[in-house]
N, C-alpha and C. Protein backbone atom coordinates (compact mmCIF):
# COMPACT_ATOMS: atom_id res chain seq x y z
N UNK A 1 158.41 103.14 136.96
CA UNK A 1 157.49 102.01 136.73
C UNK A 1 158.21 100.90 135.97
N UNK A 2 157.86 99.90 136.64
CA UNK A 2 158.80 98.40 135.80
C UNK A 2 158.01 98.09 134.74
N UNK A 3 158.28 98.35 133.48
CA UNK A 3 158.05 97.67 132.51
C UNK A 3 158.26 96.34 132.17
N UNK A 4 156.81 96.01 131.80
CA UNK A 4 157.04 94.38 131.01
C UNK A 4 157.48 94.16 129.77
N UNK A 5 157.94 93.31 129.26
CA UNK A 5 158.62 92.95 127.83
C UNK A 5 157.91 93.46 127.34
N UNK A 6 156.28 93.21 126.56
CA UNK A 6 155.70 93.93 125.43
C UNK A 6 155.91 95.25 124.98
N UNK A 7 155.93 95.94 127.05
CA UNK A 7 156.10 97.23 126.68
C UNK A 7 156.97 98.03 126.37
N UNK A 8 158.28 97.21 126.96
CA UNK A 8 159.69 97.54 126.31
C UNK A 8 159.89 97.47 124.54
N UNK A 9 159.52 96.36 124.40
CA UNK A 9 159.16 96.10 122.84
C UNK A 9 158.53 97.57 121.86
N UNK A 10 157.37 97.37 122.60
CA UNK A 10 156.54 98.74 122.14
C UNK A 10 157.67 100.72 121.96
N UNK A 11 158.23 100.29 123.24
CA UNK A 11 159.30 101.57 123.23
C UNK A 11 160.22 101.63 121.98
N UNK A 12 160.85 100.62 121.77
CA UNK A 12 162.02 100.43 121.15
C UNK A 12 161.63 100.35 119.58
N UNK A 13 159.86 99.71 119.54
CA UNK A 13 159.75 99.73 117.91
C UNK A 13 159.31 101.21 117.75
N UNK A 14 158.81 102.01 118.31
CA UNK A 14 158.27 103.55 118.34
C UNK A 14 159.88 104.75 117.87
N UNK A 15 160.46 104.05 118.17
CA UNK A 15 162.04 104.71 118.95
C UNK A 15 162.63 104.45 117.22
N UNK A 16 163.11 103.26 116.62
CA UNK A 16 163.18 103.00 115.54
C UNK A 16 162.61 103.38 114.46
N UNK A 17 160.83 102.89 114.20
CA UNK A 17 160.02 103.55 113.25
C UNK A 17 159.93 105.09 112.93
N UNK A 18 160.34 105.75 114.37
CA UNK A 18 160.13 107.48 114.55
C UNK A 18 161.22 108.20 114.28
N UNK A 19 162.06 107.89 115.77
CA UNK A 19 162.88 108.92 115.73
C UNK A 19 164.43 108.46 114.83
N UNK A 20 164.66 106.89 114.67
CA UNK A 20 165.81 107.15 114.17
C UNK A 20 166.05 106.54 112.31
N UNK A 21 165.00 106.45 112.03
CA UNK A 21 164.81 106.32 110.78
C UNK A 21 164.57 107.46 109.85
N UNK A 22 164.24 108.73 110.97
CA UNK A 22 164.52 110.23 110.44
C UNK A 22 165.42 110.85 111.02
N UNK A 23 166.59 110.51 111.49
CA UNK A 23 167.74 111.15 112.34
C UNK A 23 168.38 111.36 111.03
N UNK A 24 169.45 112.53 111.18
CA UNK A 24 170.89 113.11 110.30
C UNK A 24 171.62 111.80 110.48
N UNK A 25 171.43 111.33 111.73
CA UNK A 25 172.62 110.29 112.25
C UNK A 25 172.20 109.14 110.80
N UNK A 26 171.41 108.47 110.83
CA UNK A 26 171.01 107.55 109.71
C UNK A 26 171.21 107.78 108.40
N UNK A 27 170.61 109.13 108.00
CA UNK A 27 170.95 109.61 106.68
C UNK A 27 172.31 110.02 106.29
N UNK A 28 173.18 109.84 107.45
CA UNK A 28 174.32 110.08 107.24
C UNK A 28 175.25 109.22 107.16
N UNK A 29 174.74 107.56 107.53
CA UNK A 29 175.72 106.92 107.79
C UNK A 29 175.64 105.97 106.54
N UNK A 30 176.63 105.10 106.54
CA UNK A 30 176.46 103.80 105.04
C UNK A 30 175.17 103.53 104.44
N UNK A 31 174.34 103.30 105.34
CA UNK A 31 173.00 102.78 104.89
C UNK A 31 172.33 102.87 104.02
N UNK A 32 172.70 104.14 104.09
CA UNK A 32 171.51 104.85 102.82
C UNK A 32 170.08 104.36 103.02
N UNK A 33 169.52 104.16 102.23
CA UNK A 33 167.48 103.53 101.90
C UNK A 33 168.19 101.62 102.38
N UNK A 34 169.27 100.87 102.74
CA UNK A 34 169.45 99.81 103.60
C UNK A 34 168.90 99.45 104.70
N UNK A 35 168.91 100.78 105.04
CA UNK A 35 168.32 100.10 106.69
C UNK A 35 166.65 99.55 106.55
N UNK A 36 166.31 99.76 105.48
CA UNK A 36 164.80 99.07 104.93
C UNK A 36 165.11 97.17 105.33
N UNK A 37 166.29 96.78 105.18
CA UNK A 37 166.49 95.49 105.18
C UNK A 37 166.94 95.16 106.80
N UNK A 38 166.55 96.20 107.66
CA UNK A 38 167.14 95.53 108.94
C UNK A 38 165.97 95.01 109.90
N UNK A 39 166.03 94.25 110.51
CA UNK A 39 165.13 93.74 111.91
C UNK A 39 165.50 94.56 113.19
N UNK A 40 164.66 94.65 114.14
CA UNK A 40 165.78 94.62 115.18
C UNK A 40 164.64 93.82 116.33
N UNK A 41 165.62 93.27 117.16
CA UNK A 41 164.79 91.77 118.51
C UNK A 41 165.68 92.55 119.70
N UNK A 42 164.98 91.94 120.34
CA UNK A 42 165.73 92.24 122.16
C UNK A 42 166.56 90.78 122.75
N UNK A 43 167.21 90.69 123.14
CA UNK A 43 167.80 89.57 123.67
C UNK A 43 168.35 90.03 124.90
N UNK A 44 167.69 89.56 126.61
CA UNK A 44 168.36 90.17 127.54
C UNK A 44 168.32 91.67 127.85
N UNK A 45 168.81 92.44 127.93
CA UNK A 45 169.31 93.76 128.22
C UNK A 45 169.80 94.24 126.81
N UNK A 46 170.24 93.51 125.87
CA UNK A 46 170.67 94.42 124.53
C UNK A 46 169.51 94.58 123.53
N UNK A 47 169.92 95.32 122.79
CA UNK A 47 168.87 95.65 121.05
C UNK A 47 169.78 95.20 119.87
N UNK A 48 169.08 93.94 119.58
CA UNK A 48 169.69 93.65 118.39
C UNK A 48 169.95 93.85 116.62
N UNK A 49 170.31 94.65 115.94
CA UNK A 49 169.83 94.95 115.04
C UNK A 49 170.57 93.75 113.91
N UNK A 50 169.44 93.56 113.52
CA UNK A 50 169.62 92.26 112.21
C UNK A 50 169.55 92.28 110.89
N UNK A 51 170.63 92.27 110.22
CA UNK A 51 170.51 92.25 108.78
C UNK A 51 171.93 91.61 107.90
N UNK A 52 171.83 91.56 106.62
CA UNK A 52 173.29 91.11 106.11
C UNK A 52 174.63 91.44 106.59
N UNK A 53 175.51 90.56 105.90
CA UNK A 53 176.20 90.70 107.09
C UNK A 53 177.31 92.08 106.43
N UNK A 54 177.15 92.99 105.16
CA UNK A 54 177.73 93.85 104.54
C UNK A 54 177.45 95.15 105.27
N UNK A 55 176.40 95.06 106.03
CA UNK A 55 175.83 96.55 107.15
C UNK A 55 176.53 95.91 108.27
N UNK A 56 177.56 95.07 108.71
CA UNK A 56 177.57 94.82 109.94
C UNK A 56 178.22 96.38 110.85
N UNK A 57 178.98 96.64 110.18
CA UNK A 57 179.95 97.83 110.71
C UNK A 57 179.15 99.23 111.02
N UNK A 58 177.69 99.09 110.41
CA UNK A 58 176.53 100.32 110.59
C UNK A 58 176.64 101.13 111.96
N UNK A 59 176.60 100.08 112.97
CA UNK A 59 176.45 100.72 114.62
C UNK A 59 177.82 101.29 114.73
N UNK A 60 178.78 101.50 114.05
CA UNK A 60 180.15 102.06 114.55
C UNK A 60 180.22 103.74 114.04
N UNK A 61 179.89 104.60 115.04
CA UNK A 61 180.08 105.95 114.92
C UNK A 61 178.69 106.63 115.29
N UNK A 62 178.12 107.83 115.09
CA UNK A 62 177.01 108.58 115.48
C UNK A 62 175.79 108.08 115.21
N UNK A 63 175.36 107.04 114.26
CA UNK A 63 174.10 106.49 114.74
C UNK A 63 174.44 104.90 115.76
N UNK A 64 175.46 104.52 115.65
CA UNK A 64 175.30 103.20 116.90
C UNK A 64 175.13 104.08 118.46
N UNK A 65 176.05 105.13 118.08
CA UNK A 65 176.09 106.11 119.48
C UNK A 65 174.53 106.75 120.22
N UNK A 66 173.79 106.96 119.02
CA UNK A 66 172.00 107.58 118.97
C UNK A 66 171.37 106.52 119.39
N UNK A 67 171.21 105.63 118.23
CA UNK A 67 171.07 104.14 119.15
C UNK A 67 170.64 103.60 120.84
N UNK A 68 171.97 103.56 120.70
CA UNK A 68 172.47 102.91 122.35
C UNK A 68 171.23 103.85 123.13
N UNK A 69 171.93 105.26 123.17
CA UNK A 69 172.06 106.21 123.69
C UNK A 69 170.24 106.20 124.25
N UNK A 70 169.52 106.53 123.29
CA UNK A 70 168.06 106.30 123.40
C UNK A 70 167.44 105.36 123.44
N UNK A 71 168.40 104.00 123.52
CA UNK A 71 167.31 102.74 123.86
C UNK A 71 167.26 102.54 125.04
N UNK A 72 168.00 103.38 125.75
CA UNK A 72 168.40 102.97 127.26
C UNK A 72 167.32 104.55 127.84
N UNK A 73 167.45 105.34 127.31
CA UNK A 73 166.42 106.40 127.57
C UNK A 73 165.06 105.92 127.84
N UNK A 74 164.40 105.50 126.37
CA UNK A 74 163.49 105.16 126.48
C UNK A 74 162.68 103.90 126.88
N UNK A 75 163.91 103.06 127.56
CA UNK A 75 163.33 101.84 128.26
C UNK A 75 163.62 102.22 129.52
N UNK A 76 163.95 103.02 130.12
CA UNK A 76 164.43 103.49 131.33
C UNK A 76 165.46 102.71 132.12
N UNK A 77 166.34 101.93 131.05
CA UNK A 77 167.56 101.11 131.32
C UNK A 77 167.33 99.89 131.29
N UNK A 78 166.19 99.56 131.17
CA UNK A 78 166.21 97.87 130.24
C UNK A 78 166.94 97.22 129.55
N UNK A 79 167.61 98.56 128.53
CA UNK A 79 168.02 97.83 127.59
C UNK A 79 169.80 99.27 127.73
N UNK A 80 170.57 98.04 128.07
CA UNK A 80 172.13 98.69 128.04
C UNK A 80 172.66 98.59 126.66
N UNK A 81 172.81 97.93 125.89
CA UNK A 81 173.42 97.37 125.08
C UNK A 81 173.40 97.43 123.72
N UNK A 82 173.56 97.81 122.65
CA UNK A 82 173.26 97.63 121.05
C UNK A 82 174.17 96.75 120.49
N UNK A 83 173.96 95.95 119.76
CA UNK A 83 174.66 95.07 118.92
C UNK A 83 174.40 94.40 117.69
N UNK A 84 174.98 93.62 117.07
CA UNK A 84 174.79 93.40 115.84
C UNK A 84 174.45 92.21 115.80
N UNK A 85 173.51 91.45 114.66
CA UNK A 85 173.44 89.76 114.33
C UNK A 85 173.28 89.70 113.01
N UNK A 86 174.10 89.18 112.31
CA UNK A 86 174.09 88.74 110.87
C UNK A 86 173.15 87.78 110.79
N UNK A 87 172.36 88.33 109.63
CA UNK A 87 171.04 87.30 108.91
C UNK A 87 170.98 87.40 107.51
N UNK A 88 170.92 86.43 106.84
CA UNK A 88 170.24 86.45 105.77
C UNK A 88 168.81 86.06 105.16
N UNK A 89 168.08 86.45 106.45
CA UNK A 89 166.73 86.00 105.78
C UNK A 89 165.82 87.22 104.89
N UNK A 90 165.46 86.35 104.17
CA UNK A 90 164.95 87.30 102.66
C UNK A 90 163.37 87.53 102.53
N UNK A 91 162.91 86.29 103.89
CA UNK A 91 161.43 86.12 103.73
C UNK A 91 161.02 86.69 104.72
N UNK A 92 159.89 87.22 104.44
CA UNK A 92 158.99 88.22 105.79
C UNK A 92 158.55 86.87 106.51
N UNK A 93 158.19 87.57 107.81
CA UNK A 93 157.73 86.88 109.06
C UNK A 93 156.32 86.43 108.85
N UNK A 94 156.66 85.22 109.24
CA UNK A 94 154.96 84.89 109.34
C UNK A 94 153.81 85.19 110.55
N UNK A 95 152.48 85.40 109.83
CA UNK A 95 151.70 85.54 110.99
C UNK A 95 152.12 84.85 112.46
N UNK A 96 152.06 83.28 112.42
CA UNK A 96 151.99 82.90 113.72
C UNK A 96 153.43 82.71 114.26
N UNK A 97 154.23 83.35 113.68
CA UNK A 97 155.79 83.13 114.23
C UNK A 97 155.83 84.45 114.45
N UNK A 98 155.23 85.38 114.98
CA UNK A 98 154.96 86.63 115.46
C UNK A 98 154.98 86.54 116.88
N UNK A 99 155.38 87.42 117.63
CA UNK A 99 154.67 87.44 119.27
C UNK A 99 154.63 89.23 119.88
N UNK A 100 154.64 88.88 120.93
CA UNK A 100 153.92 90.48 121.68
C UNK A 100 155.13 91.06 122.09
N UNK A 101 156.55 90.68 122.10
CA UNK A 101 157.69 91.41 122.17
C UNK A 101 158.53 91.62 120.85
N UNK A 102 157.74 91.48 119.92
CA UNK A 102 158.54 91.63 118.48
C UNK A 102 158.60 93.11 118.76
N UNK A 103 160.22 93.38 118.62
CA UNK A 103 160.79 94.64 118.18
C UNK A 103 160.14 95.46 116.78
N UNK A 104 161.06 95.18 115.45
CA UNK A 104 160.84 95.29 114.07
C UNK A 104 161.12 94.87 113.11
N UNK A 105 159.99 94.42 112.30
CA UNK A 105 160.35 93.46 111.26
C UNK A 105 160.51 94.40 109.92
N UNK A 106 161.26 94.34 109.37
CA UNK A 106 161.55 94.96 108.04
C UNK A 106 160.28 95.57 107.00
N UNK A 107 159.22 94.94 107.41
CA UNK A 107 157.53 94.92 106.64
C UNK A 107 156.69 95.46 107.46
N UNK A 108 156.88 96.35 108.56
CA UNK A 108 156.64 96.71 109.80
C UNK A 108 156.25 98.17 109.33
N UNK A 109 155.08 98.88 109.77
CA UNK A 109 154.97 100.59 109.06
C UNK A 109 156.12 101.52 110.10
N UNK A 110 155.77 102.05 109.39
CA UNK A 110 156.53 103.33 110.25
C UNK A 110 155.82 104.66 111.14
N UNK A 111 156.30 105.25 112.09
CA UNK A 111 155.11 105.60 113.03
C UNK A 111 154.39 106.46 112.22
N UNK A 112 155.12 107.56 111.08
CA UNK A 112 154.14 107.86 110.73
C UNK A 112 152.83 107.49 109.74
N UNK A 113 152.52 105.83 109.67
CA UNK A 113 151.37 105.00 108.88
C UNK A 113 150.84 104.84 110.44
N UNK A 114 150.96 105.54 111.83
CA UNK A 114 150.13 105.02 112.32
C UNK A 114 148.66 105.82 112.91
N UNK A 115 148.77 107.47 112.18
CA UNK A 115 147.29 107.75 112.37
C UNK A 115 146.71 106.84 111.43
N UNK A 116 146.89 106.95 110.24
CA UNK A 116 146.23 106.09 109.49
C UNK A 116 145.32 104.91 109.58
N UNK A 117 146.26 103.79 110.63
CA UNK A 117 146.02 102.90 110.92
C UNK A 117 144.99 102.70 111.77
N UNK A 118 144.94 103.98 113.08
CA UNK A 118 144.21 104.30 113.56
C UNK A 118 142.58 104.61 113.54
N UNK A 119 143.02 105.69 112.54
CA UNK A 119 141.68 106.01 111.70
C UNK A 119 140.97 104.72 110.97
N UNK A 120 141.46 103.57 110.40
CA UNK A 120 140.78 102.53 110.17
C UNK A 120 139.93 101.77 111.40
N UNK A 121 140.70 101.42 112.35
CA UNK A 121 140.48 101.01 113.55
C UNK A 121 139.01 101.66 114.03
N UNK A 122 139.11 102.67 113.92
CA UNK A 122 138.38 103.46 114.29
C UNK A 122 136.58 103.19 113.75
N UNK A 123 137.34 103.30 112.11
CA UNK A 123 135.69 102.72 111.14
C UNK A 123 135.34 101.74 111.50
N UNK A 124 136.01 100.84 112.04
CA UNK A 124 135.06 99.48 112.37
C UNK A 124 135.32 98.89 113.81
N UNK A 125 134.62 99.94 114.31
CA UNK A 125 134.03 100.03 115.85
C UNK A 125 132.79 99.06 115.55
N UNK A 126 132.36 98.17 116.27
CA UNK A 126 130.79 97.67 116.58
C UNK A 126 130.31 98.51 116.09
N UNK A 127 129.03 98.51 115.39
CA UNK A 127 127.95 100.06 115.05
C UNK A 127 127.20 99.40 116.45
N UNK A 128 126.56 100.69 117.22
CA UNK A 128 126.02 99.94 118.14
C UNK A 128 126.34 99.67 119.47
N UNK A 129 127.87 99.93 119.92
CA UNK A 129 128.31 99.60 120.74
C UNK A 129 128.05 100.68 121.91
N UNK A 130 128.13 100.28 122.75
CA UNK A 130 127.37 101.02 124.27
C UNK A 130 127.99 102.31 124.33
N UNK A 131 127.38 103.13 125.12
CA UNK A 131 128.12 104.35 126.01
C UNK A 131 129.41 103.43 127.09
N UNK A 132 129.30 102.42 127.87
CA UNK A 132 129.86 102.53 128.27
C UNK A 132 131.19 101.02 127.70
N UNK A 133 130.19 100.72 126.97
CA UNK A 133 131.63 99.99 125.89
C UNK A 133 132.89 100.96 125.19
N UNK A 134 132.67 101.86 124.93
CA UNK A 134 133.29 102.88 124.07
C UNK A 134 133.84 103.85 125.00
N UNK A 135 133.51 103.89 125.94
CA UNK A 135 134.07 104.26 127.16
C UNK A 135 135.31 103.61 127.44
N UNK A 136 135.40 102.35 128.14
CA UNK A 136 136.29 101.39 127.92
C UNK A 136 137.76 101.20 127.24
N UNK A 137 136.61 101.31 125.78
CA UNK A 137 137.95 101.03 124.68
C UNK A 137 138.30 102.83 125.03
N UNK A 138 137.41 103.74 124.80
CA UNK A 138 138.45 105.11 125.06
C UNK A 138 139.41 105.12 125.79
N UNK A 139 139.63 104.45 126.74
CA UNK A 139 141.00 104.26 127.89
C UNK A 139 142.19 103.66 127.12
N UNK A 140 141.91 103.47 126.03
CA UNK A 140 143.25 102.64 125.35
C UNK A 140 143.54 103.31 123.89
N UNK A 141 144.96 103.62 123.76
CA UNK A 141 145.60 104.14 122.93
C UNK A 141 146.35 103.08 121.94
N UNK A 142 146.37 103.61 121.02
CA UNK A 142 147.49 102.56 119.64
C UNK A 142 148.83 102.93 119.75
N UNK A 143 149.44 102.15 119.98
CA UNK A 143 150.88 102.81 120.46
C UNK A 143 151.76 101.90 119.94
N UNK A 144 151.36 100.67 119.08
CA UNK A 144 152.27 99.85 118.35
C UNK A 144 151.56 99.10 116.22
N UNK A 145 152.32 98.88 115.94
CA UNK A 145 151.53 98.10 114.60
C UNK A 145 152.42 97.83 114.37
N UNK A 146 152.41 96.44 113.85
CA UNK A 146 153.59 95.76 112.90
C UNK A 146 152.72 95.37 111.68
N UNK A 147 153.21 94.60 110.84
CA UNK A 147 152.49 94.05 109.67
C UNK A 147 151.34 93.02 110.04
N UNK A 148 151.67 92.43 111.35
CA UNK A 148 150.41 91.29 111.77
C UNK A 148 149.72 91.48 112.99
N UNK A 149 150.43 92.10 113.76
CA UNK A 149 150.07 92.87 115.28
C UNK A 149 149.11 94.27 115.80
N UNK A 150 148.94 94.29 116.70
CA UNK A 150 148.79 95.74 117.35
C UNK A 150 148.65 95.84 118.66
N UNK A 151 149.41 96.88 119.13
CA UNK A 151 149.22 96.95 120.74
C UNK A 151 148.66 98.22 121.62
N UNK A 152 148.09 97.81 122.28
CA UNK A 152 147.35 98.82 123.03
C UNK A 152 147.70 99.69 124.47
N UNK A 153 147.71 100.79 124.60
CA UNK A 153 148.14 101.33 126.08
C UNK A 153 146.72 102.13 126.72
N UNK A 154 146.89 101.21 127.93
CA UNK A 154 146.41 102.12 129.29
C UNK A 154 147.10 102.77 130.12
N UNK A 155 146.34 103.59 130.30
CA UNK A 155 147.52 104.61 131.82
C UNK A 155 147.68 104.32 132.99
N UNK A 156 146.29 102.99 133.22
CA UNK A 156 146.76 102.28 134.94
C UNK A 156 145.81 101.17 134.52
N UNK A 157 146.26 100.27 135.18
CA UNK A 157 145.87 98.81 135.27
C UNK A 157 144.56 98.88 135.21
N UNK A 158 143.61 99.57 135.65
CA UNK A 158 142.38 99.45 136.13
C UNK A 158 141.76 100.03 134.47
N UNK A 159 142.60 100.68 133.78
CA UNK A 159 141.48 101.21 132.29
C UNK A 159 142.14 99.71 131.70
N UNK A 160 143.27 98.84 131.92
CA UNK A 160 143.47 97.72 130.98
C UNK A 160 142.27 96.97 131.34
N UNK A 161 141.89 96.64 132.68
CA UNK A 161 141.08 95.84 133.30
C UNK A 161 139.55 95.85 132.77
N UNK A 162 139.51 97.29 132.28
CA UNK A 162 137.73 97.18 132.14
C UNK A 162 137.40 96.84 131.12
N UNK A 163 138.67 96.17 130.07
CA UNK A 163 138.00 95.65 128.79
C UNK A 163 137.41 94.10 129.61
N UNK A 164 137.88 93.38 130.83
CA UNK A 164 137.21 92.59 131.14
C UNK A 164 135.88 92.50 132.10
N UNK A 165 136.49 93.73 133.07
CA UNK A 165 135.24 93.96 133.77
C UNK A 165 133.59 95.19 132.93
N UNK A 166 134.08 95.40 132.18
CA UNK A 166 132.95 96.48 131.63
C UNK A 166 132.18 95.11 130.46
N UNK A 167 131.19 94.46 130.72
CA UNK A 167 130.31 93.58 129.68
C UNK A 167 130.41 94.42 128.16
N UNK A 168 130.95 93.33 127.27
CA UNK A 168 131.09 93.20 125.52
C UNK A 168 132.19 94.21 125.76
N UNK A 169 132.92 94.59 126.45
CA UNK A 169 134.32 95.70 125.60
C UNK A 169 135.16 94.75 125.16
N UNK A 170 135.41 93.61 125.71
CA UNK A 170 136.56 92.68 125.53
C UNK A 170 136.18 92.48 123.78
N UNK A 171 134.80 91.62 123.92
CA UNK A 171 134.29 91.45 122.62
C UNK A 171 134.03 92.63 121.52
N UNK A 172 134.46 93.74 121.91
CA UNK A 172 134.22 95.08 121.35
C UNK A 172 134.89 95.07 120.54
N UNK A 173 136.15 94.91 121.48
CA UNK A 173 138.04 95.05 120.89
C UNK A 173 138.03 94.11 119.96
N UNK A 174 137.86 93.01 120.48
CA UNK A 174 137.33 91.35 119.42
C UNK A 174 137.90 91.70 117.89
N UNK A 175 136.22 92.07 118.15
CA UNK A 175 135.74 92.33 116.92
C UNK A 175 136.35 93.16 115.80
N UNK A 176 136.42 94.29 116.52
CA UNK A 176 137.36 95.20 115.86
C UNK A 176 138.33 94.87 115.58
N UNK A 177 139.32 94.56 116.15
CA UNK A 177 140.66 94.00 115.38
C UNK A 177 140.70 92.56 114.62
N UNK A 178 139.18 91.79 114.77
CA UNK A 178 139.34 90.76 113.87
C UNK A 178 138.90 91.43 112.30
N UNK A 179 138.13 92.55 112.23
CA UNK A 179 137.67 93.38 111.08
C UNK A 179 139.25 94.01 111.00
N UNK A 180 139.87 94.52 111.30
CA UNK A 180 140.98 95.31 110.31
C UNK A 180 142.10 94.59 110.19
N UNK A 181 142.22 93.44 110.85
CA UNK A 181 143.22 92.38 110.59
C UNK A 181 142.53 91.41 109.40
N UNK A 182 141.27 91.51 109.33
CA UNK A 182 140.81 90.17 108.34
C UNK A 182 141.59 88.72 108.71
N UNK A 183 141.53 88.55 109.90
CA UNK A 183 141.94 87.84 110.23
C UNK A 183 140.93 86.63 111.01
N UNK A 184 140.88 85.62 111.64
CA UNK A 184 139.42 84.96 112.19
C UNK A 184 140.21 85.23 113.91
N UNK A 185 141.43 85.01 113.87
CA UNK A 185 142.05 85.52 115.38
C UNK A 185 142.71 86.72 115.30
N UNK A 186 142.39 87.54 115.89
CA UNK A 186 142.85 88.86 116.00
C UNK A 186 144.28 88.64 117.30
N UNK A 187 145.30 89.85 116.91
CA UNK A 187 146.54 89.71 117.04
C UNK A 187 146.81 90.83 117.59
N UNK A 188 146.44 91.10 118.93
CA UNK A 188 146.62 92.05 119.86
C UNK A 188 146.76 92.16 121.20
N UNK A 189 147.54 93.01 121.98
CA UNK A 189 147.98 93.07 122.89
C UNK A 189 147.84 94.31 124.10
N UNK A 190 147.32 94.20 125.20
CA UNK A 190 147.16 95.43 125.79
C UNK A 190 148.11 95.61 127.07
N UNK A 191 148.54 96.54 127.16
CA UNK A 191 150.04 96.62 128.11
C UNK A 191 149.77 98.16 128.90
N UNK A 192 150.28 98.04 129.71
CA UNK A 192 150.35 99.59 131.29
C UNK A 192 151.35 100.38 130.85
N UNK A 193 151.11 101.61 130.34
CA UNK A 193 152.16 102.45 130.16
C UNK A 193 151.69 103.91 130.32
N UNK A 194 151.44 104.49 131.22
CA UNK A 194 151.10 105.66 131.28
C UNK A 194 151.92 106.84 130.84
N UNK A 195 153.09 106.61 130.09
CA UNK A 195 153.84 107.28 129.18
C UNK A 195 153.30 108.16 127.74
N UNK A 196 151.83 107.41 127.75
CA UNK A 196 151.66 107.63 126.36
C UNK A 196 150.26 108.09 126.51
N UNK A 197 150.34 109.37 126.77
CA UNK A 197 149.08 110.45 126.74
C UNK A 197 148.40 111.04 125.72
N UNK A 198 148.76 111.23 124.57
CA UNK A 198 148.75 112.08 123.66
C UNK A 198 146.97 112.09 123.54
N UNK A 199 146.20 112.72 122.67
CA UNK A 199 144.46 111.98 122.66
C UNK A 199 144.48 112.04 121.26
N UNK A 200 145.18 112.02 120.45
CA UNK A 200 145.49 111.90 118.96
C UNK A 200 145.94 110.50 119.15
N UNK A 201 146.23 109.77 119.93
CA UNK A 201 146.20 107.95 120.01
C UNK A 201 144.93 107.41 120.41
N UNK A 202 144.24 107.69 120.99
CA UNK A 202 142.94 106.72 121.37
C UNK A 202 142.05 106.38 120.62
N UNK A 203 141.94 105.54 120.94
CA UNK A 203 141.32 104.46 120.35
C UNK A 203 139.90 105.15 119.86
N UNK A 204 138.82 105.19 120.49
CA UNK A 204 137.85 106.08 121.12
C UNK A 204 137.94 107.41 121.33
N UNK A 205 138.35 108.70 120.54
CA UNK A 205 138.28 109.82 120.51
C UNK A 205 137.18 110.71 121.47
């Protein structure tokens, strides 16, 4: 299945937050508690990882090798490439300089803050909302969070679809993520990935 950017995005921040921020490979290499200061963006076919320019040499040996190795796994070859970009930015990202292919921002949770996150999501459902509103949103899983974002997975086009065709789910979702964002525009995204089954993600239990 051809993945779209968001959902590549979505792979690669899951891939980072999860598996290699608890790898031997990481805890083993220079970094130490550093890699707290890295970004990482997509550009093209590569994964960029961003930070000062004193970690530049980080990707050289068994975690650039883990890296590579699983970004290309888990994008199903989207992404060939790992590399480096020196930054010195010190300031977190702002809300609206955010978008739906942000990799990871340094202020970004980690997968495991994302039952958590979930479970909030969860409390502020509509009170009220239909059998078959909640239906709907049940077709969609949490499968991303950054500090300003969240993204959503369906398993086929047609469960993304019924937040428009099923009356108030769209406004369901709305709502809900304008309540746990406290935000007046809510900052979310729903993307096709039938990769992501688990029922400890849905939205709608």
């Amino acid at each position: 299945m051809l993945q779209t950017p968001p959902a590549v995005a979505v792979r690669l921040r899951r891939l980072w937050a999860g598996e290699i921020v608890t790898s031997s490979e990481l805890a083993a290499s220079e970094l130490g508690d550093a890699w707290q200061e890295l970004d990482l963006e997509r550009m093209d076919s590569s994964l960029l990882v961003v930070g000062p320019r004193v970690h530049r040499d980080v990707l050289r040996g068994p975690l650039g090798e883990l890296l590579a190795r699983r970004a290309r796994e888990v994008t199903a070859g989207a992404i060939t490439t790992v590399g480096w970009r020196t930054s010195s930015r010190f300031t977190a990202k702002r809300r609206h300089r955010t978008s739906d292919v942000d990799v990871f921002d340094v202020q970004d949770p980690l997968l495991d803050m994302y039952p958590s996150i979930l479970g909030d999501l969860r409390t502020v459902i509509p009170v009220g909302t239909s059998p078959e509103v909640r239906c709907a949103l049940g077709s969609l899983r949490m499968v991303g969070a950054s500090r300003h974002r969240l993204w959503f997975a369906a398993c086929t086009a047609a469960d993304r679809d019924a937040l428009r065709t099923v009356p108030g789910a769209r406004a369901a979702l709305f709502d809900t993520v304008v309540t746990y964002q406290g935000a007046k525009r809510p900052l979310h995204h729903q993307l096709v990935d039938p990769s992501y089954r688990a029922k400890h993600q849905l939205l709608v239990p």
